[in-house]
Every structure is written in structure tokens, then in C-alpha cells.
Protein backbone atom coordinates (compact mmCIF):
# COMPACT_ATOMS: atom_id res chain seq x y z
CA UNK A 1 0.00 0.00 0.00
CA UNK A 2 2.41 2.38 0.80
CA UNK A 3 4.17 1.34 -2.72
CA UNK A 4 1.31 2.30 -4.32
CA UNK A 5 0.24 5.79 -2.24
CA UNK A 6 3.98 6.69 -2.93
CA UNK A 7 3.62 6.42 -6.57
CA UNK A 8 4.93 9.90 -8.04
CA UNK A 9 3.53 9.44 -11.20
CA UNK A 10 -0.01 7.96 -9.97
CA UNK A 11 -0.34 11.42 -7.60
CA UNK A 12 0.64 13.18 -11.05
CA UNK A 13 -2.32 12.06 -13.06
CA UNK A 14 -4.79 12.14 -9.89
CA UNK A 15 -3.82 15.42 -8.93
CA UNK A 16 -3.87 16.72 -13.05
CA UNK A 17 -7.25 14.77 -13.11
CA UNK A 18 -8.86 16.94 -10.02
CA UNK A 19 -7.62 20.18 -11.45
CA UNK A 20 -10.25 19.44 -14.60
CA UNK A 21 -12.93 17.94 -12.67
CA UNK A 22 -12.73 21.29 -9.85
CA UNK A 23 -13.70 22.91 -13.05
CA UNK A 24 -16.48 21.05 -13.98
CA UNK A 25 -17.74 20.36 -10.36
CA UNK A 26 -20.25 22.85 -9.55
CA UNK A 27 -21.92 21.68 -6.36
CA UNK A 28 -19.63 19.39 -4.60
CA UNK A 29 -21.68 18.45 -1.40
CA UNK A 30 -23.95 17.45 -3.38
CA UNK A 31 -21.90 15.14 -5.45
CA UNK A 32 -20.79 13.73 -2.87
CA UNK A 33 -23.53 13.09 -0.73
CA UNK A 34 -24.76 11.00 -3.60
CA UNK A 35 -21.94 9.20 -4.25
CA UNK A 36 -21.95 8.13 -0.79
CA UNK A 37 -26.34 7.17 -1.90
CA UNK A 38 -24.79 4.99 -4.50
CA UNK A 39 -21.79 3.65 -2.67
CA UNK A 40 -24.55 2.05 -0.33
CA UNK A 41 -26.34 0.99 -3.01
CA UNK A 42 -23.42 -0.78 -4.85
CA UNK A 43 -22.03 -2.53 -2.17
CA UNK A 44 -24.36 -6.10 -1.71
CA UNK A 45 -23.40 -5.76 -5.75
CA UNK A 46 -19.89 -5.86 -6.04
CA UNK A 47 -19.10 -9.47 -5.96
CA UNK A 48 -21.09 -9.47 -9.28
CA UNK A 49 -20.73 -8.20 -12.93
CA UNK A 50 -20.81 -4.43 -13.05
CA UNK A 51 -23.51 -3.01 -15.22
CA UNK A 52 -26.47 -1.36 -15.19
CA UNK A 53 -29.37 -0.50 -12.59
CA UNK A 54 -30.03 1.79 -9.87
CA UNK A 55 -27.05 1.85 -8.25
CA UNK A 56 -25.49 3.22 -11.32
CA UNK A 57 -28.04 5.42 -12.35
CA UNK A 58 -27.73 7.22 -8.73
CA UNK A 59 -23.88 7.43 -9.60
CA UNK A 60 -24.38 9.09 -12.52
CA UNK A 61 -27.42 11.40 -11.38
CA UNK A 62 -24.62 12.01 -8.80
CA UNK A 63 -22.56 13.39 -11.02
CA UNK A 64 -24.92 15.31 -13.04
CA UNK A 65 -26.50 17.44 -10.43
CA UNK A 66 -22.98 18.18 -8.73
CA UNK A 67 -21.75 19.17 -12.14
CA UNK A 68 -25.09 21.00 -12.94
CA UNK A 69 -26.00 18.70 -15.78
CA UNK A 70 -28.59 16.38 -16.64
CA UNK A 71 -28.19 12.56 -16.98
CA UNK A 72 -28.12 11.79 -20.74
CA UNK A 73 -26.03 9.10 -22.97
CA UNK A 74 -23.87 12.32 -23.74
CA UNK A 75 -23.49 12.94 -20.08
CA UNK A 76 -22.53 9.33 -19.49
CA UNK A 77 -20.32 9.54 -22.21
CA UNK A 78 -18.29 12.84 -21.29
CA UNK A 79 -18.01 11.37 -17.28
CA UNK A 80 -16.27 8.47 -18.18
CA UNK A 81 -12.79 9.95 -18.83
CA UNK A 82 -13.44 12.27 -15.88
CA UNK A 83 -13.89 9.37 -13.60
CA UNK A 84 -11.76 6.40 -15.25
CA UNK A 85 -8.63 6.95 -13.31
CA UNK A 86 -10.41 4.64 -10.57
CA UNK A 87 -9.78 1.87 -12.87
CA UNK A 88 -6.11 2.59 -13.12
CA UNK A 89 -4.66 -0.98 -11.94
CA UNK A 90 -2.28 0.40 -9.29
CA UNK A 91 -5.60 1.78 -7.89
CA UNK A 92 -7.07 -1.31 -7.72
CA UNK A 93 -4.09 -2.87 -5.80
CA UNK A 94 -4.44 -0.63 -3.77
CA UNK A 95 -8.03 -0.75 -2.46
CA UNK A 96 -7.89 -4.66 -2.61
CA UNK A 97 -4.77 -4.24 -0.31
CA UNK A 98 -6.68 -1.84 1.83
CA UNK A 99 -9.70 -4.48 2.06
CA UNK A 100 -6.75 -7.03 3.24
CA UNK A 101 -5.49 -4.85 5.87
CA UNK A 102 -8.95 -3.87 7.08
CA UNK A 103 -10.93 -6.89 6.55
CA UNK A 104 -13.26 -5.46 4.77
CA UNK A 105 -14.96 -7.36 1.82
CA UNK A 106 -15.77 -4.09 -0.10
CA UNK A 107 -14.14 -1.27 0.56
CA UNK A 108 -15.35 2.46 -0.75
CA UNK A 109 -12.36 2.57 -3.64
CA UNK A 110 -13.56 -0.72 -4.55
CA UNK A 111 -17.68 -0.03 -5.04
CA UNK A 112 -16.72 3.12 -6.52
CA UNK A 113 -14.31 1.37 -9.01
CA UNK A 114 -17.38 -1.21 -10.17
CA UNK A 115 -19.58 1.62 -11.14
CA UNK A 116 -16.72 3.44 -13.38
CA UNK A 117 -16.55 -0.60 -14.48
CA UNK A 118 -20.41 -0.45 -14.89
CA UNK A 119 -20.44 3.09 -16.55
CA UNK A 120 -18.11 1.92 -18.95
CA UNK A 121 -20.10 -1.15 -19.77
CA UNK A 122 -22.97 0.94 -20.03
CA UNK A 123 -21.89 3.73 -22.54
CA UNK A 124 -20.11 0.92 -24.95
């Protein structure tokens, strides 16, 4: 873990990545208020496929009204690259490491990786 949080380049890209999304986030309590909303909702769902369904559509909807948008397959489209960094693999060691360490089955990084996963599923 500490291999991974120490990873120059990775804080690069995350920190390059939050520069463009402070631009496009317009009501950030309220994004993430409902990301936590879909978090809850994701997380009996993880040990399953990602795709699809309410949990996603309250991450997206999350999104939307924190960026002052609406949800549409344009919307869904233009979020992706804003939110696919969760997918980067050295994230995903990461948050499976964390689960080790904490003994949790699902942690937060890991529900909030499979909805990117099911976002990306959906807008192929």
C-alpha cells in the first residue's frame, strides 16, 4: 500500500485529473452526498458483474446534479474519462490491499471502481 500511495507518477495524473474535474464540479456536497447514496447501493453488488441498474443510475445522477448537468447518454459519455482513473490498476491494488489490511470485503475505492466498471459497460 504504501508502494502504491507513494507512486509519483499515480499522484501526477490524480492530482492533473482533479484540477479538470474542480472545473467542472459545480456543487460538490452534493456530489458527494450522492456518491456516498450509490456507494450504499453498490455494495451487496460488487461481488457481481458491473452493469447497469439503480445503483449506477444514482452514480451518474450524482454526477450530473454536482456538475449542474442532466443525466443523458452524452453525459454518461463525457463522465467516463473524468472518472476512469479509478480503474487505473495500481488503484485497484491498492483498495484490494486496503480491504486485506482492514478486513473489509468491499471497501469504498472498490464499489466506486465497479460503477466506473459499470459506466463503462454501459456507454459501450
Amino acid at each position: 500500500m504504501v508502494a502504491v500511495a507513494g507512486d509519483r507518477p499515480l499522484l501526477r495524473e490524480l492530482r492533473a485529473l482533479g484540477k479538470v474535474n474542480v472545473d467542472w464540479v459545480r456543487d460538490e456536497p452534493t456530489l458527494i452526498d450522492g456518491l456516498g447514496e450509490a456507494i450504499a447501493m453498490a455494495a451487496p453488488l460488487v461481488t457481481g458483474e458491473p452493469g447497469p441498474g439503480p445503483a449506477l443510475d444514482r452514480f451518474v445522477a450524482a454526477h450530473a446534479t454536482g456538475r449542474d448537468e442532466r443525466d443523458t447518454p452524452g453525459f454518461r459519455r463525457a463522465l467516463l474519462p473524468a472518472v476512469a482513473m479509478e480503474q487505473d490498476p495500481r488503484l485497484r491494488r491498492y483498495w484490494t490491499l486496503f480491504g486485506e489490511v482492514t478486513g473489509e470485503p468491499a471497501t469504498p475505492g472498490t464499489i466506486n471502481t465497479w460503477l466506473v466498471d459499470a459506466l463503462e459497460r454501459d456507454v459501450a
